[in-house]
C-alpha atoms as a PDB file:
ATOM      1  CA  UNK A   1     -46.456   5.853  16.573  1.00  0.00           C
ATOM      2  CA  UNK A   2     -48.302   2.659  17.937  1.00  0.00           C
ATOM      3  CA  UNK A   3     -47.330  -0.128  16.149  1.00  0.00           C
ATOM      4  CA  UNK A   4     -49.333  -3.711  16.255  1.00  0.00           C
ATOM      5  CA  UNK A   5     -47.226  -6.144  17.078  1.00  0.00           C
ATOM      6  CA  UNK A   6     -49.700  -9.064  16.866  1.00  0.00           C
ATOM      7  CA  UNK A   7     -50.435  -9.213  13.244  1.00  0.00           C
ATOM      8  CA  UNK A   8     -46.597  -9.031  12.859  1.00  0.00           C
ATOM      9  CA  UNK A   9     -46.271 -12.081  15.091  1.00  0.00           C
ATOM     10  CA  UNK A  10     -48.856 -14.057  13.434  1.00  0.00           C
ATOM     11  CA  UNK A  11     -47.413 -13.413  10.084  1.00  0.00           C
ATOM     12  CA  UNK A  12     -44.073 -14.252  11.267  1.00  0.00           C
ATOM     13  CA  UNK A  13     -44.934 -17.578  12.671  1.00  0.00           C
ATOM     14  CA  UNK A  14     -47.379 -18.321   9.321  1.00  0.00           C
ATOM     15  CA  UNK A  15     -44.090 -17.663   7.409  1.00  0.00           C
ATOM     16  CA  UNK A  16     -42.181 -19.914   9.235  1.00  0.00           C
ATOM     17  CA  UNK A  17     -44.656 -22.644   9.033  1.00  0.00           C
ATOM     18  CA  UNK A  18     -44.487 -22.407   5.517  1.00  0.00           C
ATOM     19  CA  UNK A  19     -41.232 -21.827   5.593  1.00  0.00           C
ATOM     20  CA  UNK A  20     -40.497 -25.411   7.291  1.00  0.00           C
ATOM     21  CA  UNK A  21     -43.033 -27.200   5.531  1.00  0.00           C
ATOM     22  CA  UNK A  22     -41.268 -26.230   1.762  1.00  0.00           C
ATOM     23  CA  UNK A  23     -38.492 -28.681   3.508  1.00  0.00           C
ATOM     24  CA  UNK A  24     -41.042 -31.681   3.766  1.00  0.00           C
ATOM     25  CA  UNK A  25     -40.198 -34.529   1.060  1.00  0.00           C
ATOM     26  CA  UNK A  26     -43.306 -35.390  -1.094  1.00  0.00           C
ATOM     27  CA  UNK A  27     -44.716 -39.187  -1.743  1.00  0.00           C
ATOM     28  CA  UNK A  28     -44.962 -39.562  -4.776  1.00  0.00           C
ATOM     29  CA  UNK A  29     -45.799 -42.798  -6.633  1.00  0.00           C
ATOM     30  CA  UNK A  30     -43.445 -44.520  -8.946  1.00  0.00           C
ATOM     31  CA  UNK A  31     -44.601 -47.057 -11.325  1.00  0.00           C
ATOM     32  CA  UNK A  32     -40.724 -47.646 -12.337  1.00  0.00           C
ATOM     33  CA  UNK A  33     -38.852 -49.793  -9.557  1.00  0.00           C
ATOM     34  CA  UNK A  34     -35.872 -49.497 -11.364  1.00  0.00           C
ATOM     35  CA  UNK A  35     -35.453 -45.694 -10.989  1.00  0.00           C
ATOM     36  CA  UNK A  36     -36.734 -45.997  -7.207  1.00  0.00           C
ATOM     37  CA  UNK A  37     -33.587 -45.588  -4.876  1.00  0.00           C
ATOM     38  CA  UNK A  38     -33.075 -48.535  -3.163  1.00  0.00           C
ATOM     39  CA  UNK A  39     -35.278 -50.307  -4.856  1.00  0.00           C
ATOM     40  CA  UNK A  40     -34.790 -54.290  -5.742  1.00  0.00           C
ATOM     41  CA  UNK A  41     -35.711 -56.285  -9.159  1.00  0.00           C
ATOM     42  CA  UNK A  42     -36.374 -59.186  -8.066  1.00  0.00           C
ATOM     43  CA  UNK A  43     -38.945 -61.426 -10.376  1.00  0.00           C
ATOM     44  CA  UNK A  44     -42.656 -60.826  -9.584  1.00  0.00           C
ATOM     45  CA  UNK A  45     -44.137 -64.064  -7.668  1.00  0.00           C
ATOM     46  CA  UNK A  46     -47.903 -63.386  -6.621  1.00  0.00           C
ATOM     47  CA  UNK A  47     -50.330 -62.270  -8.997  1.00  0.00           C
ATOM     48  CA  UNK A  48     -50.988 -58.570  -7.633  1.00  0.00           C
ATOM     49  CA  UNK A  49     -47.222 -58.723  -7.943  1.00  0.00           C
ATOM     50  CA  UNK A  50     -47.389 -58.888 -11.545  1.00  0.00           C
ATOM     51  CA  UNK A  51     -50.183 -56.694 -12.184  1.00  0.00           C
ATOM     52  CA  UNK A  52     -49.509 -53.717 -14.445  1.00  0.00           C
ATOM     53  CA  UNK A  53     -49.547 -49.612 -13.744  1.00  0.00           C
ATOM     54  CA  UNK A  54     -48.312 -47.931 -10.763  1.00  0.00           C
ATOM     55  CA  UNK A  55     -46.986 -49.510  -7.253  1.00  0.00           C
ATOM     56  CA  UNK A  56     -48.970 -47.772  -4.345  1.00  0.00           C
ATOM     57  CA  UNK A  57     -49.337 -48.177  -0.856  1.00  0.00           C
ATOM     58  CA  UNK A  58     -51.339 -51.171   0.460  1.00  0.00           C
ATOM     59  CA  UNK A  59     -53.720 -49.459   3.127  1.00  0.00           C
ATOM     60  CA  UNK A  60     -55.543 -52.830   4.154  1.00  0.00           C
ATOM     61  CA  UNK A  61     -59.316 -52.820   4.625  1.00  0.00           C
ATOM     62  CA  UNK A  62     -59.404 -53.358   8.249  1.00  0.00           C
ATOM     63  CA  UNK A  63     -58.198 -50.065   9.257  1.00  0.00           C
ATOM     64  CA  UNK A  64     -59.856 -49.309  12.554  1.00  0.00           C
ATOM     65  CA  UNK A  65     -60.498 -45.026  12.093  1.00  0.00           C
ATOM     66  CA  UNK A  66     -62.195 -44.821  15.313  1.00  0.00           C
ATOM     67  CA  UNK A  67     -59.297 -43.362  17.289  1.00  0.00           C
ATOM     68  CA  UNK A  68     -58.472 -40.807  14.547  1.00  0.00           C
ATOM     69  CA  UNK A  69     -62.195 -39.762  14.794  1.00  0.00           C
ATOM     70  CA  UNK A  70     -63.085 -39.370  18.201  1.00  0.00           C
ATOM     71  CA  UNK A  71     -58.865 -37.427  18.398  1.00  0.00           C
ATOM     72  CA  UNK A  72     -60.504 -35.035  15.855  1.00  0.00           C
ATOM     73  CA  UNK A  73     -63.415 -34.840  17.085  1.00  0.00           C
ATOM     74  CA  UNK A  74     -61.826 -33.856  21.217  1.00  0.00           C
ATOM     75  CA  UNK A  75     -59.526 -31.222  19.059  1.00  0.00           C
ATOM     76  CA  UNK A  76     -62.308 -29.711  17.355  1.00  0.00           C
ATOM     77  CA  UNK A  77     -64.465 -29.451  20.648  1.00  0.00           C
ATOM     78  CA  UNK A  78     -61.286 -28.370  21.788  1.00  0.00           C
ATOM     79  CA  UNK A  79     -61.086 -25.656  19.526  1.00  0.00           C
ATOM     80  CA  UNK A  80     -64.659 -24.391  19.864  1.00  0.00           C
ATOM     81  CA  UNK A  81     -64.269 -23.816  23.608  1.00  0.00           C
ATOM     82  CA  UNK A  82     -61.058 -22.028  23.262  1.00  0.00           C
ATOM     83  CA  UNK A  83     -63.118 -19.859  20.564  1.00  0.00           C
ATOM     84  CA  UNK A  84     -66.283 -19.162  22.704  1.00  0.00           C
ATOM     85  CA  UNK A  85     -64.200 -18.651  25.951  1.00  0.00           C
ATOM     86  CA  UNK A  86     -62.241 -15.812  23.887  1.00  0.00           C
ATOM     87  CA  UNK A  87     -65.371 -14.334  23.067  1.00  0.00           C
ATOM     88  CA  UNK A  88     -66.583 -14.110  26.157  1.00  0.00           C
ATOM     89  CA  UNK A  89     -63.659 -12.887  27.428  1.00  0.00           C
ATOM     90  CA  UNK A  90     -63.444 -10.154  24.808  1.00  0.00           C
ATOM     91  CA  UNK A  91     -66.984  -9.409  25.348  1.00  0.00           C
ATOM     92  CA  UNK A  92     -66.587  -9.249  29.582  1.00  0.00           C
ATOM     93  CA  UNK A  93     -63.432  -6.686  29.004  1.00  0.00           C
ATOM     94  CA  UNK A  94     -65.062  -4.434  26.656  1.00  0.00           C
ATOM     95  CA  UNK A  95     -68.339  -3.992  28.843  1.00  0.00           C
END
């Protein structure tokens, strides 16, 4: 009996992925500061302070994303060449 230990490797390590990632805390908005742990109520003293509805993260405007792209970008060529040189690979062996 052959058995296919790949497939039984890849699920494995899926599984633990997911496994770890159930672990990961969640962000989750809060528009009460109150129930927030350590969280202070201290008067509001700007107007965007006082403004009503849910606290989120301030992500500015001037965010520069040009490292993030060309990163993705490098992984994703990255990727491809891994992907093509497997082919060929496959293909070279099975001539």
């Amino acid at each position: 009996m052959v058995v296919a230990r790949r497939p039984l490797l890849t699920a494995t390590a899926a599984a633990t992925l997911l496994a770890a990632l159930w672990f990961v805390p969640s962000a989750n908005a809060t528009d009460d500061p109150a129930g927030a742990p350590g969280a202070r109520s201290e008067p509001a003293t700007t107007a965007q302070d006082s403004e009503a509805g849910p606290k989120l993260a301030d992500t500015g405007t001037g965010i520069d994303t040009t490292p993030y792209l060309i990163g993705g970008v490098a992984f994703l060529g990255i990727g491809a060449a891994f992907v093509s040189h497997s082919a060929r690979r496959t293909g070279a062996l099975s001539a």
